[in-house]
N, C-alpha and C. Protein backbone atom coordinates (compact mmCIF):
# COMPACT_ATOMS: atom_id res chain seq x y z
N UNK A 1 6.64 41.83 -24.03
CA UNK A 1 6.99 41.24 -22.75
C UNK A 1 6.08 40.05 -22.44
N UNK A 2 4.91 40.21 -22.89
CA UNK A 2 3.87 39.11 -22.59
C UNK A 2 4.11 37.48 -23.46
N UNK A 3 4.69 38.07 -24.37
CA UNK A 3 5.41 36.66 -25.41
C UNK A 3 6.42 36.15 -24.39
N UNK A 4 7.76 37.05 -24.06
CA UNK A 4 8.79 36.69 -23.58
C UNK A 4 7.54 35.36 -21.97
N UNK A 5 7.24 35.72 -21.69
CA UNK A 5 6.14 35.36 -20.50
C UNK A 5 5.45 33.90 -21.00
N UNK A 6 5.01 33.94 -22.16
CA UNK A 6 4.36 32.90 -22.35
C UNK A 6 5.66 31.81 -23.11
N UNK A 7 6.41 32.12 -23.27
CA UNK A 7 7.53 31.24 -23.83
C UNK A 7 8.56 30.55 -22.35
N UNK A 8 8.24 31.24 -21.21
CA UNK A 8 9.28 30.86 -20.31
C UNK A 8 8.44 29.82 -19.60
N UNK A 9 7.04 29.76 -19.37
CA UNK A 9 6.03 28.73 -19.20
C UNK A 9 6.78 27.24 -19.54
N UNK A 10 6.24 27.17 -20.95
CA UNK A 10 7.02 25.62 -21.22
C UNK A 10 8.90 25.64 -20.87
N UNK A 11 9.00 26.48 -21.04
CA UNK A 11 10.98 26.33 -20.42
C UNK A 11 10.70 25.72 -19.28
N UNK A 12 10.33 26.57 -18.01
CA UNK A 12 10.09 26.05 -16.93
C UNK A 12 9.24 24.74 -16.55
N UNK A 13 8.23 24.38 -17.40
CA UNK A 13 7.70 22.91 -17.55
C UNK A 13 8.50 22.14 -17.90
N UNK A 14 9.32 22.05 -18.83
CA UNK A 14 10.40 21.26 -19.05
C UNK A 14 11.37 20.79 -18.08
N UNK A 15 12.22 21.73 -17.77
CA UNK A 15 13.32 21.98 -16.69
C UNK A 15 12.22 21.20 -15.33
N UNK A 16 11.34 21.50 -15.26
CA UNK A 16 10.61 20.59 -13.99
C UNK A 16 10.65 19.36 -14.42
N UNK A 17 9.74 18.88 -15.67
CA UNK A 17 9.96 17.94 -15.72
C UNK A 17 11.17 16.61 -15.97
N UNK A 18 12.34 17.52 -16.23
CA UNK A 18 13.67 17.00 -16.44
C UNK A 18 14.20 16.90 -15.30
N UNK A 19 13.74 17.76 -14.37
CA UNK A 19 14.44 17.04 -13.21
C UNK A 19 13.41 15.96 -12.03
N UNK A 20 12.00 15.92 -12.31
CA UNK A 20 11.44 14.74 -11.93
C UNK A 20 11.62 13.73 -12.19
N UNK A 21 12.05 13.67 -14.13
CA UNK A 21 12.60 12.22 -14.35
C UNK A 21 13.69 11.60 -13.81
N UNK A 22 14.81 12.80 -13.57
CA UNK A 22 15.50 11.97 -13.01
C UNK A 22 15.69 11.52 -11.86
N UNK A 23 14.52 12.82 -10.87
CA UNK A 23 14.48 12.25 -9.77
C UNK A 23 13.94 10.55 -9.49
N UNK A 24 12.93 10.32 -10.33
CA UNK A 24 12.30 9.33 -10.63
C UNK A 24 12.88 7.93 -10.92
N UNK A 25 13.81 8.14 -11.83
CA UNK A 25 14.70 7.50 -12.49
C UNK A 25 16.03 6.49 -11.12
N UNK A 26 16.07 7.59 -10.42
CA UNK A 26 17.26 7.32 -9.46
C UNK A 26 16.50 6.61 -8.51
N UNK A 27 15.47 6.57 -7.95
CA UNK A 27 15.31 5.87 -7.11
C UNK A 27 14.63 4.47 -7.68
N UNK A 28 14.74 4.42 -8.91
CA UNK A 28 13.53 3.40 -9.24
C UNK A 28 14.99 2.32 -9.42
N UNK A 29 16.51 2.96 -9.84
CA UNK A 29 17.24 1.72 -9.51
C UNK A 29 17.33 0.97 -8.20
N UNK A 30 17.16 1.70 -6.61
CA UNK A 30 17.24 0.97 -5.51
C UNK A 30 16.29 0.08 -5.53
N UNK A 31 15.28 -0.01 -6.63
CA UNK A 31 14.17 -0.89 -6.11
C UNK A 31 14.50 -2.12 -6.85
N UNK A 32 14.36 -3.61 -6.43
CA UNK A 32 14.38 -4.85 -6.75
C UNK A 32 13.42 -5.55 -7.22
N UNK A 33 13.13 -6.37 -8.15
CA UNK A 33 12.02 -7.59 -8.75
C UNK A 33 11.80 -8.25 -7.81
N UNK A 34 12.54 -8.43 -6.69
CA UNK A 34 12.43 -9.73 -5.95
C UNK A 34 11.05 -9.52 -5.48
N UNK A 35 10.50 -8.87 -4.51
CA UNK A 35 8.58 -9.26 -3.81
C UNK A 35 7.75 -9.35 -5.20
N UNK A 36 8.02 -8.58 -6.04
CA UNK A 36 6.86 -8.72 -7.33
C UNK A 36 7.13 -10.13 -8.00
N UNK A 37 8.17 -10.54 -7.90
CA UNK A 37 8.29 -11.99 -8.69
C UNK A 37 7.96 -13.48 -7.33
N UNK A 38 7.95 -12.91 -6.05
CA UNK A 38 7.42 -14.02 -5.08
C UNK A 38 6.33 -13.47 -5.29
N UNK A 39 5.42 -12.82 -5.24
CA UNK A 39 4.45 -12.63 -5.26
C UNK A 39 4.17 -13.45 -6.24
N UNK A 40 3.90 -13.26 -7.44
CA UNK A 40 3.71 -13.84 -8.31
C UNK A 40 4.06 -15.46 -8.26
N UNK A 41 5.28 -15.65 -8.24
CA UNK A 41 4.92 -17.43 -7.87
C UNK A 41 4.02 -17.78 -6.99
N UNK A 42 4.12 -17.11 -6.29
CA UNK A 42 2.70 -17.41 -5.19
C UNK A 42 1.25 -17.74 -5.55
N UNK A 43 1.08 -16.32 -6.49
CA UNK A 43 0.52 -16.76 -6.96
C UNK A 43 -0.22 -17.70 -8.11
N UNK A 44 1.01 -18.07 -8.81
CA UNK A 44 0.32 -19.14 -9.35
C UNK A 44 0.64 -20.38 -8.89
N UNK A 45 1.17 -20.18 -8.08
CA UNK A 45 1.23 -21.72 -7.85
C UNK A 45 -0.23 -21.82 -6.81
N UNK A 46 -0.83 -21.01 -6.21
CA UNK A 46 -2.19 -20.60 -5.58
C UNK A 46 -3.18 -21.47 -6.72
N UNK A 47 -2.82 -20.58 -7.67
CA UNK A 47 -3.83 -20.88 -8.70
C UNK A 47 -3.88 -22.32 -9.87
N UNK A 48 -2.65 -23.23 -9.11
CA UNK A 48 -2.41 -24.57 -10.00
C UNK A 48 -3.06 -25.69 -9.07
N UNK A 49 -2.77 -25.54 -7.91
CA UNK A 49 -3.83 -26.37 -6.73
C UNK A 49 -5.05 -26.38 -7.30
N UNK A 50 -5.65 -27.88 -7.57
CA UNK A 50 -6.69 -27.96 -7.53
C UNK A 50 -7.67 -27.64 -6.34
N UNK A 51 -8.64 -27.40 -6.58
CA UNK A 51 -10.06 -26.74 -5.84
C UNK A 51 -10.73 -27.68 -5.27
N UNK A 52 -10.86 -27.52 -3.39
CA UNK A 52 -11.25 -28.68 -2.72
C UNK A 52 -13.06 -28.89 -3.46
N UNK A 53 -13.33 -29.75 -3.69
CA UNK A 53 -14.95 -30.05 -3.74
C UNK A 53 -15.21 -30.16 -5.46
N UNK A 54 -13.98 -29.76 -6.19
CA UNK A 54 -14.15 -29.26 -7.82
C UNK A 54 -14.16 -30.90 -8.46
């Protein structure tokens, strides 16, 4: 019985983790590039301005 016990461990790790991914998975399509890619022009274009006093 103690086998049957230690074998349902990883079942149940699995099955958790199969359904985090997809929880994971599903919301990561509502999310958009758009602020991470303004951000980013931002910042480089921050960083192409020359430096007052340089």
């Amino acid at each position: 019985m103690a086998a049957l016990a230690w074998l349902l461990i990883p079942l149940v790790a699995a099955i958790g983790a199969g359904l985090w991914g997809s929880w994971a998975h599903r919301t990561r399509k509502a999310r958009n590039d758009g602020p991470e890619l303004t951000g980013y022009a931002r910042f480089r274009e921050a960083m192409e301005k020359p430096r007052p006093g340089a």
